[in-house]
C-alpha atoms as a PDB file:
ATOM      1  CA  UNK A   1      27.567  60.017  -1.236  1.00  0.00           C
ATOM      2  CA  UNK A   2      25.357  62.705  -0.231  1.00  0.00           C
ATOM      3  CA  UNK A   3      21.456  62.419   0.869  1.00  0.00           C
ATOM      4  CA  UNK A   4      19.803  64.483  -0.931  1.00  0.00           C
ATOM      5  CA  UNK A   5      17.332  61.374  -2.620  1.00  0.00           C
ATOM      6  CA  UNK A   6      16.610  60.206   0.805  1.00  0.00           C
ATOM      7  CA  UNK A   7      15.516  63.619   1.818  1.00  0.00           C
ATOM      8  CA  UNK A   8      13.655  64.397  -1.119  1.00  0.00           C
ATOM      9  CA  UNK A   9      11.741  61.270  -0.858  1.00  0.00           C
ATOM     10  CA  UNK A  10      10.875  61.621   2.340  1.00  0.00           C
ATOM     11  CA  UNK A  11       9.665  65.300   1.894  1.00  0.00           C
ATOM     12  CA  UNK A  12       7.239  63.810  -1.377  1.00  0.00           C
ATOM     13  CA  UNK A  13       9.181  65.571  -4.205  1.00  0.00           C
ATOM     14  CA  UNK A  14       9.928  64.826  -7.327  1.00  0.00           C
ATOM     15  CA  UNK A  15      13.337  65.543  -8.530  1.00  0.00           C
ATOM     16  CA  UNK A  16      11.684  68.698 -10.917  1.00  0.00           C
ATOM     17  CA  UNK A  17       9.828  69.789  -7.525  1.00  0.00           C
ATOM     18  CA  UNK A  18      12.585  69.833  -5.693  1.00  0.00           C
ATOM     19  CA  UNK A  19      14.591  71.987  -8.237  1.00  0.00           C
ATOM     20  CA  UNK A  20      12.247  74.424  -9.128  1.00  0.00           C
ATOM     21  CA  UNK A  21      12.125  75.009  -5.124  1.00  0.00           C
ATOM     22  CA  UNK A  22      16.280  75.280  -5.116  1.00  0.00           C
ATOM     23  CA  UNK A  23      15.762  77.714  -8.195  1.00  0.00           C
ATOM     24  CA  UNK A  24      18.345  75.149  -9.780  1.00  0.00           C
ATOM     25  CA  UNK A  25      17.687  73.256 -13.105  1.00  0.00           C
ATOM     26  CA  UNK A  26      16.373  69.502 -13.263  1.00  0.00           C
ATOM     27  CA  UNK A  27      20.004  67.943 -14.549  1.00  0.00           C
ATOM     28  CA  UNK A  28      22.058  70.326 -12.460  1.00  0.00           C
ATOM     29  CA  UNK A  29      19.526  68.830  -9.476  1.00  0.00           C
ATOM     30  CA  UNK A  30      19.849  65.441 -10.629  1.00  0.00           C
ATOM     31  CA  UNK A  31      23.229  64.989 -11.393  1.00  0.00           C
ATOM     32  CA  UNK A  32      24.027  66.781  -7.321  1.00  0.00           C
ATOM     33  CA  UNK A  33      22.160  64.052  -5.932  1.00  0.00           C
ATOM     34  CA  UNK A  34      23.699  61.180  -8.023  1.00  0.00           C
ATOM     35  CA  UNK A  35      26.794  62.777  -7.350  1.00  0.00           C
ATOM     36  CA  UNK A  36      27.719  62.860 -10.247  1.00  0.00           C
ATOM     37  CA  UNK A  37      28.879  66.637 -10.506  1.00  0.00           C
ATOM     38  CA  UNK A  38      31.039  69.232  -8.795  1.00  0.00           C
ATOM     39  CA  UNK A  39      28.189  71.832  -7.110  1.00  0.00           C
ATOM     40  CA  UNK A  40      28.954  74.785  -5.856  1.00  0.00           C
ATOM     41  CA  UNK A  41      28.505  76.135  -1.838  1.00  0.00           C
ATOM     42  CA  UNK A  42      25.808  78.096  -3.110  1.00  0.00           C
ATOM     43  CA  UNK A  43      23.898  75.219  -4.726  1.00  0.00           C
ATOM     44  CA  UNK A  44      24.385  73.075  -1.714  1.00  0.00           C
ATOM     45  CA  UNK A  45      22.487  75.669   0.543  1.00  0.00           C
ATOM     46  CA  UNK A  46      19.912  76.738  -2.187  1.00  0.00           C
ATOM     47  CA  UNK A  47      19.119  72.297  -2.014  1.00  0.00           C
ATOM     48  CA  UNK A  48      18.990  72.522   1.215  1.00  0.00           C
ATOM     49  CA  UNK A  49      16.711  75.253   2.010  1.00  0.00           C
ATOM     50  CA  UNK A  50      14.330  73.505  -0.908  1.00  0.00           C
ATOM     51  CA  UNK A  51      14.227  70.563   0.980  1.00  0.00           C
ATOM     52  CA  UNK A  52      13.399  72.451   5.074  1.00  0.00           C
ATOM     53  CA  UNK A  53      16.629  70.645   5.811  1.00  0.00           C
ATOM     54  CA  UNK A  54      20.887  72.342   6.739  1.00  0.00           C
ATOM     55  CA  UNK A  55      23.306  71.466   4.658  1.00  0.00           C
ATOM     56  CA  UNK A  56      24.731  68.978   6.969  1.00  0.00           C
ATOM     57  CA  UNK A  57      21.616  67.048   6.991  1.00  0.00           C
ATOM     58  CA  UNK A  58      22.387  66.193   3.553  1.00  0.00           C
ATOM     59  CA  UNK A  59      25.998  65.993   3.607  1.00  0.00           C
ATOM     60  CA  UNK A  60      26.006  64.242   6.948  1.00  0.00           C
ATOM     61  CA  UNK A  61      29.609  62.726   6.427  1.00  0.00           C
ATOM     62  CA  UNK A  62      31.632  65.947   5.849  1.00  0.00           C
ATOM     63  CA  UNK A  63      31.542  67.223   9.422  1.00  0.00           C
ATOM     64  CA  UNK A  64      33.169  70.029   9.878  1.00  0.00           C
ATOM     65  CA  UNK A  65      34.424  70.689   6.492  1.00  0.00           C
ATOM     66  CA  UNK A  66      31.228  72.114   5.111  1.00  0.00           C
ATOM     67  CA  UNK A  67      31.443  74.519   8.155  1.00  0.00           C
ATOM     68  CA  UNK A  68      34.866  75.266   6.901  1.00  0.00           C
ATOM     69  CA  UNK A  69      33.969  75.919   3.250  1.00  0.00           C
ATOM     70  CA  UNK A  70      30.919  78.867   4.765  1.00  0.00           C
ATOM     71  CA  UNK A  71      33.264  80.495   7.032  1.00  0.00           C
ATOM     72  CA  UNK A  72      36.177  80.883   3.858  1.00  0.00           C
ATOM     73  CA  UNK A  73      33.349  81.595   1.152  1.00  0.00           C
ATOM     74  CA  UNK A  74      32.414  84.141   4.204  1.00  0.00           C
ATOM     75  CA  UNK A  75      36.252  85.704   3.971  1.00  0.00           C
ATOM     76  CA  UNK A  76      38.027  83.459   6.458  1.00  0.00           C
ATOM     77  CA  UNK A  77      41.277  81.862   6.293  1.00  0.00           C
ATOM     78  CA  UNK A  78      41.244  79.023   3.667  1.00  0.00           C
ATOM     79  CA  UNK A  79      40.425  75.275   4.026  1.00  0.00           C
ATOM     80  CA  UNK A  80      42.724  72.523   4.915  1.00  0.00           C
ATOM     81  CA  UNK A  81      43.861  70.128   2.591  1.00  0.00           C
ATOM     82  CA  UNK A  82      42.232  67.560   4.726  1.00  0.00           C
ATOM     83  CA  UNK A  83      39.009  69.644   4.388  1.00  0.00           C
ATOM     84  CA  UNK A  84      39.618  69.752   0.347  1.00  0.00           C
ATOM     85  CA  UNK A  85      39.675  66.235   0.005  1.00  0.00           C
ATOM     86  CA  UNK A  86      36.611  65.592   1.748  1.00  0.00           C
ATOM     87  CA  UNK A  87      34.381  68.109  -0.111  1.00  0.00           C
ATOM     88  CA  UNK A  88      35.229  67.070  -3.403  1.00  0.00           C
ATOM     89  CA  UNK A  89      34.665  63.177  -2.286  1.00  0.00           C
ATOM     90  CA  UNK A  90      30.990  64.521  -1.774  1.00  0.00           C
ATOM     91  CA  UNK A  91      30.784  66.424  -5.222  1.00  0.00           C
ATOM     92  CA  UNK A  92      31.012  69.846  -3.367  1.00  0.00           C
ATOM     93  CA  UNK A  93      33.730  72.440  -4.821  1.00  0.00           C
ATOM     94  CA  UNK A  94      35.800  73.823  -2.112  1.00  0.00           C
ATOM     95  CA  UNK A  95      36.622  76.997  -3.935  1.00  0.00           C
ATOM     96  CA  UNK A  96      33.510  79.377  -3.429  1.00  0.00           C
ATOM     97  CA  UNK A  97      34.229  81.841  -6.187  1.00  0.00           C
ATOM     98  CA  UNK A  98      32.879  80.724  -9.520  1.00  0.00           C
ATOM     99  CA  UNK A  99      34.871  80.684 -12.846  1.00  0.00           C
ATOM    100  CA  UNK A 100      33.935  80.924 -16.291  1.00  0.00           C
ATOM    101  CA  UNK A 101      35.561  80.942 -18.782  1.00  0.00           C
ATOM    102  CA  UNK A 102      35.343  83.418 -22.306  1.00  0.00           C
ATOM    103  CA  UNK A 103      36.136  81.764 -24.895  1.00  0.00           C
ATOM    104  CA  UNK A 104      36.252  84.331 -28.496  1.00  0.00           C
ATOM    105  CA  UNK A 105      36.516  82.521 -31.293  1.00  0.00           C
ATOM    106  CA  UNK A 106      37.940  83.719 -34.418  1.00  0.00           C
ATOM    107  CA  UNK A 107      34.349  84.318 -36.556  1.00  0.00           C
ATOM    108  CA  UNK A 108      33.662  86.757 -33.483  1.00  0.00           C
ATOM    109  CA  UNK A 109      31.998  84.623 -31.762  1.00  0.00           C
ATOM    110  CA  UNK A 110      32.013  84.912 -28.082  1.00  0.00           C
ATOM    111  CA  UNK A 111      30.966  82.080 -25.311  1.00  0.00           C
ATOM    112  CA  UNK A 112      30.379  81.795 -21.774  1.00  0.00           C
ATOM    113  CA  UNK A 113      30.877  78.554 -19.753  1.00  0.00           C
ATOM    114  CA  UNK A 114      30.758  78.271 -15.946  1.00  0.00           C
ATOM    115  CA  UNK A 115      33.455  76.270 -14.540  1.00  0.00           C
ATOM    116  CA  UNK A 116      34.010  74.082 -11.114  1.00  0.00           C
ATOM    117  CA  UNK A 117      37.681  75.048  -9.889  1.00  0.00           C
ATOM    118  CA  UNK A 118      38.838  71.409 -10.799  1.00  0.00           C
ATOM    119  CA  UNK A 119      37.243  72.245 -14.382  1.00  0.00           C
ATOM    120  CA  UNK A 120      39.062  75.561 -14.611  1.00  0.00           C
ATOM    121  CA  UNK A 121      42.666  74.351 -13.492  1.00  0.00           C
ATOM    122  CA  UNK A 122      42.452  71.280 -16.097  1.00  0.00           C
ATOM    123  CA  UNK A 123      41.773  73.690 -18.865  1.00  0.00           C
ATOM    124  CA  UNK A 124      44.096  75.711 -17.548  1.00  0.00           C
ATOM    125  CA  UNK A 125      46.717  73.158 -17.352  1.00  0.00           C
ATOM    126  CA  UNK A 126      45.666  71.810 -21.411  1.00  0.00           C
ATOM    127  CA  UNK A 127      45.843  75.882 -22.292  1.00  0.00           C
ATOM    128  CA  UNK A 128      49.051  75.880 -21.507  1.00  0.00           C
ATOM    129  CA  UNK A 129      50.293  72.608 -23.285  1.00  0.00           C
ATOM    130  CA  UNK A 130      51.028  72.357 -26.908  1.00  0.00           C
ATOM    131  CA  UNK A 131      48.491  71.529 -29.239  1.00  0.00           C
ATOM    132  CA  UNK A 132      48.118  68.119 -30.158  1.00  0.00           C
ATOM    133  CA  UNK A 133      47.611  66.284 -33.358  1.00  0.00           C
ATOM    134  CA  UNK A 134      43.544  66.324 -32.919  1.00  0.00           C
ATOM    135  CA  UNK A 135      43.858  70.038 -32.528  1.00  0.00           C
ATOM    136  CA  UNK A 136      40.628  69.762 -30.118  1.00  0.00           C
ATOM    137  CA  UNK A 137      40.136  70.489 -26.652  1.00  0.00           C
ATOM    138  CA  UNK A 138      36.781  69.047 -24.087  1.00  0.00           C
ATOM    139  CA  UNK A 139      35.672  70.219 -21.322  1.00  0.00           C
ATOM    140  CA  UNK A 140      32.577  70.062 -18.986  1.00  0.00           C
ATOM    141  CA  UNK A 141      30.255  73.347 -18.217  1.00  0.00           C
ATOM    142  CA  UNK A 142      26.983  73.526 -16.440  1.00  0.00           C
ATOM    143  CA  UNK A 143      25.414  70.441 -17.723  1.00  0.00           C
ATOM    144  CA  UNK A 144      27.128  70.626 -21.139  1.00  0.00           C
ATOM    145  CA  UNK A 145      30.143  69.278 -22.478  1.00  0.00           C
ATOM    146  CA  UNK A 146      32.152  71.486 -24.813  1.00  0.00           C
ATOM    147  CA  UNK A 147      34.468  70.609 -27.917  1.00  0.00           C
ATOM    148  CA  UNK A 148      36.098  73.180 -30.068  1.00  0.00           C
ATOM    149  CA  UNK A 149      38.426  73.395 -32.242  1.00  0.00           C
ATOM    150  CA  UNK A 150      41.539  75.221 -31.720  1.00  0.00           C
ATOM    151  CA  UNK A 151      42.724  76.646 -34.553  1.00  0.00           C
ATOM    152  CA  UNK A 152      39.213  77.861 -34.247  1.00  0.00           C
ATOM    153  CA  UNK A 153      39.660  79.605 -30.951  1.00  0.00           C
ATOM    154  CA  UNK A 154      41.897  82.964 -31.106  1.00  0.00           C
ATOM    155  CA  UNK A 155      41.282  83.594 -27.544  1.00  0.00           C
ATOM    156  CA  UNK A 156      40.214  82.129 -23.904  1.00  0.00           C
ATOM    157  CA  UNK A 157      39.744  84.170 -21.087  1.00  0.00           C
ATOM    158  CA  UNK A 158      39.282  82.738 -17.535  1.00  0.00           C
ATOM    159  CA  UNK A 159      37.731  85.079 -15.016  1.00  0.00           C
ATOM    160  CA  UNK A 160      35.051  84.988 -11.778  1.00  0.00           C
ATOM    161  CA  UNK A 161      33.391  88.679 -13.472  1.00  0.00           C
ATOM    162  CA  UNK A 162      31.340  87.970 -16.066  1.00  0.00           C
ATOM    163  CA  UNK A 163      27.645  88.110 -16.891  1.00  0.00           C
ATOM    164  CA  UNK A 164      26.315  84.618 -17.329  1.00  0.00           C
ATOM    165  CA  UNK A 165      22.990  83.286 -18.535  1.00  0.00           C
ATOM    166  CA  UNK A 166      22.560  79.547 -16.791  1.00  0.00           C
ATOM    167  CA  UNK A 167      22.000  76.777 -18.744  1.00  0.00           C
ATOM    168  CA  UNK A 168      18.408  75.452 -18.776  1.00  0.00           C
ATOM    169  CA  UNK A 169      17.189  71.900 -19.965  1.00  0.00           C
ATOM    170  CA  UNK A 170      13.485  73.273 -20.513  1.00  0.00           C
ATOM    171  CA  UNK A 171      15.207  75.385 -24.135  1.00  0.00           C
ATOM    172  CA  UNK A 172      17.783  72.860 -25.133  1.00  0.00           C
ATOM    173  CA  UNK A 173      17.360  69.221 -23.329  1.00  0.00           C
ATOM    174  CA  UNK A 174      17.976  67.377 -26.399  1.00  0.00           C
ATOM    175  CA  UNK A 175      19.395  70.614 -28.434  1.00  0.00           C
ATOM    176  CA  UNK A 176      23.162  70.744 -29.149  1.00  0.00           C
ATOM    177  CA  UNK A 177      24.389  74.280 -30.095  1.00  0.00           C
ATOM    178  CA  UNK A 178      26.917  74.134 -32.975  1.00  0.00           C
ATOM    179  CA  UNK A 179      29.028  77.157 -34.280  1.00  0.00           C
ATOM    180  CA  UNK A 180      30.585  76.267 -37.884  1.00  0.00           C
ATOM    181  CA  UNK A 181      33.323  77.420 -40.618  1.00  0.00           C
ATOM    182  CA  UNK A 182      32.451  80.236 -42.031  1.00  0.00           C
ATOM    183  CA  UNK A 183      29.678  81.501 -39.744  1.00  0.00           C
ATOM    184  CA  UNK A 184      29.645  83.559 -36.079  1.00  0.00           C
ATOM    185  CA  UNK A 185      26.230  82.492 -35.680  1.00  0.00           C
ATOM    186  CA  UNK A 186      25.536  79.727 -33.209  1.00  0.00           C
ATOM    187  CA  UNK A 187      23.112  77.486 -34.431  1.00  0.00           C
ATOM    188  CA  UNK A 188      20.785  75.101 -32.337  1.00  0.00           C
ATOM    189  CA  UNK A 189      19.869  71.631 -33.757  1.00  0.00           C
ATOM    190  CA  UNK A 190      17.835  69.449 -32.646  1.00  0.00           C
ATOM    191  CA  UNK A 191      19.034  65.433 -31.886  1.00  0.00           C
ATOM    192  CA  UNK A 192      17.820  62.216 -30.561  1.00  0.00           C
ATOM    193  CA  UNK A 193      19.505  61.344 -27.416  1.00  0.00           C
ATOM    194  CA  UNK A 194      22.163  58.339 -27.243  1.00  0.00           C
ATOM    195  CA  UNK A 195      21.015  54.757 -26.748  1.00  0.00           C
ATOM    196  CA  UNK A 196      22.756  52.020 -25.196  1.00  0.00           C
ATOM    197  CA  UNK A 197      23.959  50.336 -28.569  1.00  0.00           C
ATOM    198  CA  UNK A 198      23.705  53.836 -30.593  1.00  0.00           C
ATOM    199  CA  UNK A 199      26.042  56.553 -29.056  1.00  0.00           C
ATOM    200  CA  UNK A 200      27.162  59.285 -31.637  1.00  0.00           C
ATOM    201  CA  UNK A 201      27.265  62.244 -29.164  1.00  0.00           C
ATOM    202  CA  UNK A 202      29.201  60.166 -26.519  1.00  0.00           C
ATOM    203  CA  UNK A 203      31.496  58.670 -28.826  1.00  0.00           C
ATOM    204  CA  UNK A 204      32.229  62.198 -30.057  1.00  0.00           C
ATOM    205  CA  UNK A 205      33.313  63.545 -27.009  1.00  0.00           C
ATOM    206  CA  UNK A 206      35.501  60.355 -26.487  1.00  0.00           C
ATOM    207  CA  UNK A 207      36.893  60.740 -29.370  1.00  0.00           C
ATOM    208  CA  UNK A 208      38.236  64.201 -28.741  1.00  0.00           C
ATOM    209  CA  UNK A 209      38.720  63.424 -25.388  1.00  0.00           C
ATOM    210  CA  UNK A 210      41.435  60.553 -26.715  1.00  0.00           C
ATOM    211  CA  UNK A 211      42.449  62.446 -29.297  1.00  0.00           C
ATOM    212  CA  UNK A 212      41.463  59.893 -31.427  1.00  0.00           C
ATOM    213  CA  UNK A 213      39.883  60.495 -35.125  1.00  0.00           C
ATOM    214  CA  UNK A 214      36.192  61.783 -35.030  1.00  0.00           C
ATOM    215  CA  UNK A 215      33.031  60.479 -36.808  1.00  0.00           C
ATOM    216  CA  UNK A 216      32.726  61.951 -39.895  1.00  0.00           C
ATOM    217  CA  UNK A 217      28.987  62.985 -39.267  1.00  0.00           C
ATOM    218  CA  UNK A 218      26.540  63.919 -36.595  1.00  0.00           C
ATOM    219  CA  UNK A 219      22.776  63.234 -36.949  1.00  0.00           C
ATOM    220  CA  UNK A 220      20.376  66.334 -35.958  1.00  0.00           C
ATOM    221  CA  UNK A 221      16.466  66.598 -37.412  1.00  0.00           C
ATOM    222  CA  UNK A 222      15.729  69.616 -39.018  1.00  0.00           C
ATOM    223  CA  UNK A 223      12.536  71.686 -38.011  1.00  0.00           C
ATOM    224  CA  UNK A 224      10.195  69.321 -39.840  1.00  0.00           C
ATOM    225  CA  UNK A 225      12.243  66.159 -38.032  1.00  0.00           C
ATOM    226  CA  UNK A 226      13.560  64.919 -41.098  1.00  0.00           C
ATOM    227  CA  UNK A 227      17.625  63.565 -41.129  1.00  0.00           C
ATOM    228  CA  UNK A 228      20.263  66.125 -41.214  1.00  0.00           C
ATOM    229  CA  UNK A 229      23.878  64.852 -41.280  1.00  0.00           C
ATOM    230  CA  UNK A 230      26.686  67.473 -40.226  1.00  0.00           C
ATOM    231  CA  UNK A 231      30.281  67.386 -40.891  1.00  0.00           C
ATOM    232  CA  UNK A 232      32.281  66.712 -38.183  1.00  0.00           C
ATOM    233  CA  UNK A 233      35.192  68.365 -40.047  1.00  0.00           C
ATOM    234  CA  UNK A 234      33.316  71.969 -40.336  1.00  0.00           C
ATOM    235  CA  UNK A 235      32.537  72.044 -36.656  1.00  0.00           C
ATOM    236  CA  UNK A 236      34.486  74.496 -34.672  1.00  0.00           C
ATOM    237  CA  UNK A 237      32.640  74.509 -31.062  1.00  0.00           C
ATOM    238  CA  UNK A 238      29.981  72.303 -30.163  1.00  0.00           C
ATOM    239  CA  UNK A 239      27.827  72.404 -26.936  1.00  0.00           C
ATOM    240  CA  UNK A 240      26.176  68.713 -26.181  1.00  0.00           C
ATOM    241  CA  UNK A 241      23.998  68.908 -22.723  1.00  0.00           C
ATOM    242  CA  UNK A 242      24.196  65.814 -20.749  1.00  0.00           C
ATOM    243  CA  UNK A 243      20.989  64.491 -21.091  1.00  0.00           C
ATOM    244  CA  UNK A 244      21.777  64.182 -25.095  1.00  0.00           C
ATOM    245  CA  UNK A 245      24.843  61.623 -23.871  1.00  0.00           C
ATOM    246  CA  UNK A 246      23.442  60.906 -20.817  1.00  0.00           C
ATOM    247  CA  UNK A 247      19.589  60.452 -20.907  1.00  0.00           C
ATOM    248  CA  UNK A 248      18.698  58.393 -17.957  1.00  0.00           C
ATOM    249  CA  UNK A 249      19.504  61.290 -16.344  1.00  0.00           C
ATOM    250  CA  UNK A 250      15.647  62.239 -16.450  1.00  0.00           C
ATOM    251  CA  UNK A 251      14.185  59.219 -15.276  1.00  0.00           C
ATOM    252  CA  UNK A 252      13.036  59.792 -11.709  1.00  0.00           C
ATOM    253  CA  UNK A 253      13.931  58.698  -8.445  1.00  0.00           C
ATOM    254  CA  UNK A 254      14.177  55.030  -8.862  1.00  0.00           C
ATOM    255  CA  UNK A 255      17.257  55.716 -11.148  1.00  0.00           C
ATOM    256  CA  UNK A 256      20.220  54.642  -8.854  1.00  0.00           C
ATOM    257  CA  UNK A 257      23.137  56.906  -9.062  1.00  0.00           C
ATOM    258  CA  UNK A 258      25.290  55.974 -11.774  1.00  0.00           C
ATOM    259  CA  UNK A 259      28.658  54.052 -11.157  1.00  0.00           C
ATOM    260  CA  UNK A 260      30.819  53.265 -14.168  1.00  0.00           C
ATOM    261  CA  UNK A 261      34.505  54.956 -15.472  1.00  0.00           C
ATOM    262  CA  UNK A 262      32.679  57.472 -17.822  1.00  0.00           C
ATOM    263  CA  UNK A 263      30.662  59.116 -14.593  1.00  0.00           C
ATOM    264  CA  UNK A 264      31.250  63.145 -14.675  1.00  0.00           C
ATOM    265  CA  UNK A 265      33.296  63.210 -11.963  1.00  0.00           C
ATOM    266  CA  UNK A 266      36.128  61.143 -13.192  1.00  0.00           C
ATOM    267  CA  UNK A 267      35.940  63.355 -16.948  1.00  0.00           C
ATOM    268  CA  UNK A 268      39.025  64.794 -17.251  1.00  0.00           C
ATOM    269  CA  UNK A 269      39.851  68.257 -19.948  1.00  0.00           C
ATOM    270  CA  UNK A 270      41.783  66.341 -22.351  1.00  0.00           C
ATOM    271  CA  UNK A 271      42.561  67.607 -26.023  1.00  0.00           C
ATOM    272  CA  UNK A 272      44.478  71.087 -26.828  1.00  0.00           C
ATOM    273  CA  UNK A 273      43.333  74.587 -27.071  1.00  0.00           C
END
């Protein structure tokens, strides 16, 4: 595990302090110092340099791996294999370049998702499998998680060029961003996030996930917060952020970091494309 709590505590922040100072958003910040996602070199030194501290202060167990990572993100020879396993142990990505991937969908539709390197070889690896019985494929993006369907999807493009707008929890913390039959339109929808013994929105992406049949509905609210139950069945790409599945990832500091099989690290692209 990394130190970033203990630092932050001891410099008086609170977790949304600390990532307005990175210039990172709250869940991306939160979920780094739970551990509980894949960050990037650049995030690592932008936490850091919020926090008056070097990146080995709060990775104190990589030694000279981190070191490793800078020099090859700086044009040097790659990293060992030894040094690969021990950044991604500490949530760190040991491929510097970022990914995204493009995914068109047949409406006309285009998306953007950022992808860690182990993100982008799993959906690689699903792309080129054939498509199961679900027809769906999941994967996780910059604090989202993304379903879609794929005879939906006529085309997905993986690159480290694109133009990419970051996701931010202050527009759509407990929005999910649904594109449906018959429309190119993305449209956002407002939900209440899962509870311990209600869990629609994590028992979607399960579902997917195991290929196993989906709920027939979602709940949303419309604008006036009354019920609005959507048809699994006409979804073709759905965007759920973390905090919708995931909630207690906004409670503050005295939230230990979360240990159980579902934690992000361990979420695996499953499904077909």
């Amino acid at each position: 595990m990394n130190r970033i709590r203990d630092v932050r505590i001891a410099a008086r922040l609170e977790i949304a302090e600390a990532a307005d100072a990175a210039g990172v958003d709250f869940v991306e910040f939160a979920l780094a110092e739970r551990g509980l996602s894949l960050i990037h070199l650049d995030t690592v030194t932008a936490i850091s340099d919020a926090l008056e501290v070097s990146p080995a202060d709060i990775y104190p167990d990589l030694g000279d791996a981190l070191a490793a990572l800078e020099a090859f993100a700086d044009g040097e020879e790659g990293l060992s294999r030894e040094d690969e396993v021990k950044l991604l142990s500490a949530g760190i990505d040991p491929d510097p370049a970022r990914w995204y991937a493009v995914v068109t969908m047949r409406s006309g539709a285009e998306r953007k998702y950022l992808l860690d390197s182990r993100e982008k070889d799993r959906l690689r690896s699903v792309l080129a499998k054939p498509a199961g019985p679900g027809g769906m494929v999941s994967f996780y993006s910059d604090c989202r998680f993304v379903v879609a369907r794929q005879d939906a999807v006529s085309e997905v493009r993986i690159t480290s060029n694109v133009s990419y707008a970051r996701f931010s929890s202050h527009e759509v913390a407990m929005k999910v961003t649904l594109l449906r039959s018959g429309s190119a339109r993305p449209e956002t929808v407002s939900v209440m996030p899962d509870e311990d013994d209600n869990r629609p929105f994590s028992e979607f992406v399960d579902a997917v996930a195991e290929d196993r049949p989906l709920p027939a509905f979602l709940l949303a609210e419309d604008e006036e917060g009354e019920e609005r139950y959507i048809q699994t069945g006409l979804v073709e790409l759905a965007e759920i952020p973390v905090g919708v599945t995931r909630p207690e990832i906004y409670t503050e500091e005295d939230l230990p970091a979360v240990a159980s099989p579902d934690r992000l690290e361990d979420m695996e692209v499953k499904g077909h494309a």
